[in-house]
C-alpha atoms as a PDB file:
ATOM      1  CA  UNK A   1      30.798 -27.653 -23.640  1.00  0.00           C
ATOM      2  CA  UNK A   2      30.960 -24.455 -25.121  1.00  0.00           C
ATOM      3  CA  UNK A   3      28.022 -22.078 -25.874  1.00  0.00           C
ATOM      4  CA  UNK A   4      27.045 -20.935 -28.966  1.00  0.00           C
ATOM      5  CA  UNK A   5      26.419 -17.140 -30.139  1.00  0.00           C
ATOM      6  CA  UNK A   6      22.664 -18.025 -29.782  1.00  0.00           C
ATOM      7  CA  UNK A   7      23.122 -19.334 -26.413  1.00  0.00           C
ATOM      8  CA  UNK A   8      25.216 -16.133 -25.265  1.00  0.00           C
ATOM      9  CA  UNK A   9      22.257 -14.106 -26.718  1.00  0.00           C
ATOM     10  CA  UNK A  10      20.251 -15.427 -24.520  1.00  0.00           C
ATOM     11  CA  UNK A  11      21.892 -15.633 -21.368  1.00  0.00           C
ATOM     12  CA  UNK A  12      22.270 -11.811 -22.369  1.00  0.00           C
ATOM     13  CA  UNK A  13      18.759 -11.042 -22.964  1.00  0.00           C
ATOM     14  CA  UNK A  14      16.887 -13.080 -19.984  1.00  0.00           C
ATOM     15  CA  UNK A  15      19.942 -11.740 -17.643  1.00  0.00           C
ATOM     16  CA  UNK A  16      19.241  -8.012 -18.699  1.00  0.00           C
ATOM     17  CA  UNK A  17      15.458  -8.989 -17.746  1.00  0.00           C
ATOM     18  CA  UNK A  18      16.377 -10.349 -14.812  1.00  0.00           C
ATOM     19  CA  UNK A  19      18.231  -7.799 -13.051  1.00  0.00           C
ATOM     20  CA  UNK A  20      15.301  -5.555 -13.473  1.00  0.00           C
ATOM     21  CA  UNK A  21      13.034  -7.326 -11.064  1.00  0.00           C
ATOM     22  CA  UNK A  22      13.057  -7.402  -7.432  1.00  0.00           C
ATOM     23  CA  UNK A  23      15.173  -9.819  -5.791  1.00  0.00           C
ATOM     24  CA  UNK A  24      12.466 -12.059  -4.318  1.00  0.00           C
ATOM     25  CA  UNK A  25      10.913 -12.777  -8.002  1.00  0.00           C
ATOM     26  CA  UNK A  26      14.466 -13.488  -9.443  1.00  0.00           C
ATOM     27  CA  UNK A  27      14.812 -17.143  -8.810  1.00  0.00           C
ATOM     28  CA  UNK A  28      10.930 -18.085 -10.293  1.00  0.00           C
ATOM     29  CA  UNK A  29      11.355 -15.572 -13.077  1.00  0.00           C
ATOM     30  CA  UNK A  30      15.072 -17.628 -14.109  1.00  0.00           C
ATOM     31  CA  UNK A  31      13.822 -21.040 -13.658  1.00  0.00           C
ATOM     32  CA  UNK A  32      10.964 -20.122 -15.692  1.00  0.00           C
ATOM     33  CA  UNK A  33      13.186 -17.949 -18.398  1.00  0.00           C
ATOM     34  CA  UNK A  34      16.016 -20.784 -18.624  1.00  0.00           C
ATOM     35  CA  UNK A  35      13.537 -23.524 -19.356  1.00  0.00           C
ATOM     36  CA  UNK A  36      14.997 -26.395 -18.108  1.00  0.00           C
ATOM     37  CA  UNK A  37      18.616 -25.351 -20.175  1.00  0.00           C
ATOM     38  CA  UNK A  38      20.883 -25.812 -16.724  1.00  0.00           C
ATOM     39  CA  UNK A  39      23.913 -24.623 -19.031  1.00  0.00           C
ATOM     40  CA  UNK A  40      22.086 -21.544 -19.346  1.00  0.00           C
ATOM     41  CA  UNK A  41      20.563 -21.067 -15.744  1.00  0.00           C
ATOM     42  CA  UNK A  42      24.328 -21.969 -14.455  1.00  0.00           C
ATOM     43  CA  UNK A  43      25.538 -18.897 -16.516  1.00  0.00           C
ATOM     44  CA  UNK A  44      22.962 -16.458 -15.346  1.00  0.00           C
ATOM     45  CA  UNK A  45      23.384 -17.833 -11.918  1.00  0.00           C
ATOM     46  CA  UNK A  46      27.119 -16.481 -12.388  1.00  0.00           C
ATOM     47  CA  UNK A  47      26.773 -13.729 -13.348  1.00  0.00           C
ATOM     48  CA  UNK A  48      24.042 -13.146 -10.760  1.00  0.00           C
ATOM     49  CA  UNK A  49      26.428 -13.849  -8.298  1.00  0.00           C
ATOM     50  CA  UNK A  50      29.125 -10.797  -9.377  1.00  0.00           C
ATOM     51  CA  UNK A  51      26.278  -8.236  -9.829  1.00  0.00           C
ATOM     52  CA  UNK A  52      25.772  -5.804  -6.528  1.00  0.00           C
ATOM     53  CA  UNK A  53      22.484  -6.689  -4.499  1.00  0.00           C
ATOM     54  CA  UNK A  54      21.151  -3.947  -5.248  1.00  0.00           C
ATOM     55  CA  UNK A  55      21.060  -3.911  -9.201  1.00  0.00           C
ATOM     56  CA  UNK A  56      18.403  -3.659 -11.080  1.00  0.00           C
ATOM     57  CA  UNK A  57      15.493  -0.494 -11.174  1.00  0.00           C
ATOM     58  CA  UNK A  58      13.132  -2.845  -9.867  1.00  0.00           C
ATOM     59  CA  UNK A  59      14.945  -4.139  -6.667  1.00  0.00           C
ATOM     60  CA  UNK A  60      16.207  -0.366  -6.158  1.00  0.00           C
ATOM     61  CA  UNK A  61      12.746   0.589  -4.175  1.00  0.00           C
ATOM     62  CA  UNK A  62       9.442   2.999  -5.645  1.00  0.00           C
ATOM     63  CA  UNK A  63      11.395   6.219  -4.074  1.00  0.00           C
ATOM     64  CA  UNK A  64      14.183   5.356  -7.000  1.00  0.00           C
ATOM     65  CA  UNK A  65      12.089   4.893  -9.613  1.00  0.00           C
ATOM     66  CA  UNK A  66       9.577   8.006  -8.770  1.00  0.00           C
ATOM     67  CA  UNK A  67      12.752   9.932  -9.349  1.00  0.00           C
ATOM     68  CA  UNK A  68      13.052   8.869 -12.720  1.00  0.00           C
ATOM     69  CA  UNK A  69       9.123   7.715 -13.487  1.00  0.00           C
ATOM     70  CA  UNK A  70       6.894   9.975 -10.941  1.00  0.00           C
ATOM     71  CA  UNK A  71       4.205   7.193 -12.284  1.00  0.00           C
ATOM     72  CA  UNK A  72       6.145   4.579 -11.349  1.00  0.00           C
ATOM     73  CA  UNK A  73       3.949   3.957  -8.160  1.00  0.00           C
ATOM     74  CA  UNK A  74       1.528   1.840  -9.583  1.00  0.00           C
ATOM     75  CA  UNK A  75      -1.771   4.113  -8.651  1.00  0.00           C
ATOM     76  CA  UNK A  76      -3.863   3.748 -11.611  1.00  0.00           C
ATOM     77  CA  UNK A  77      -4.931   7.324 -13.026  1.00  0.00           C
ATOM     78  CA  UNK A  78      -7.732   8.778 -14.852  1.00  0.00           C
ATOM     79  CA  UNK A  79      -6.939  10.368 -18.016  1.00  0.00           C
ATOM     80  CA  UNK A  80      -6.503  14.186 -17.888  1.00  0.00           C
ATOM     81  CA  UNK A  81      -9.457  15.973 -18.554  1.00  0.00           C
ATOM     82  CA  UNK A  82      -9.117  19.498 -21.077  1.00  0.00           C
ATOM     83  CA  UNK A  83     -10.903  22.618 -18.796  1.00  0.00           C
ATOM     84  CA  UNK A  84     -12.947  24.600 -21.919  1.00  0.00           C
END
């Protein structure tokens, strides 16, 4: 059966989520996303399986994202204080 322009949407949007998290949480996060829709978790799962290990921000490691968000560590910071 063919999917419809919704159902594309969607595979888009939860796969573009997905990638973003580490590769341990994937599997929870899609079952979870997908619903019980195995059209939909067999497409993700697909194209899953052509993406690089490694894609994603998340499953990239801290020292990547520091690079690009130095408060990407997840230390919790008091706001800055003005010096009068």
């Amino acid at each position: 059966m063919s999917k419809s322009e919704s159902d594309w949407q969607r595979i888009k949007e939860i796969f573009a989520d997905l990638i973003e998290q580490p590769l341990t949480h994937r599997s929870a996060i899609l079952t979870l996303a997908c619903g019980g829709d195995v059209s939909v978790l067999a497409a993700i799962q697909e194209l899953l399986s052509a993406q690089p290990q490694n894609a994603g921000a998340a499953s990239r490691g801290v020292g990547a994202r520091l690079a690009v968000d130095p408060l990407a560590d997840g230390i919790e910071r008091e706001p800055a204080r003005s010096i009068s």
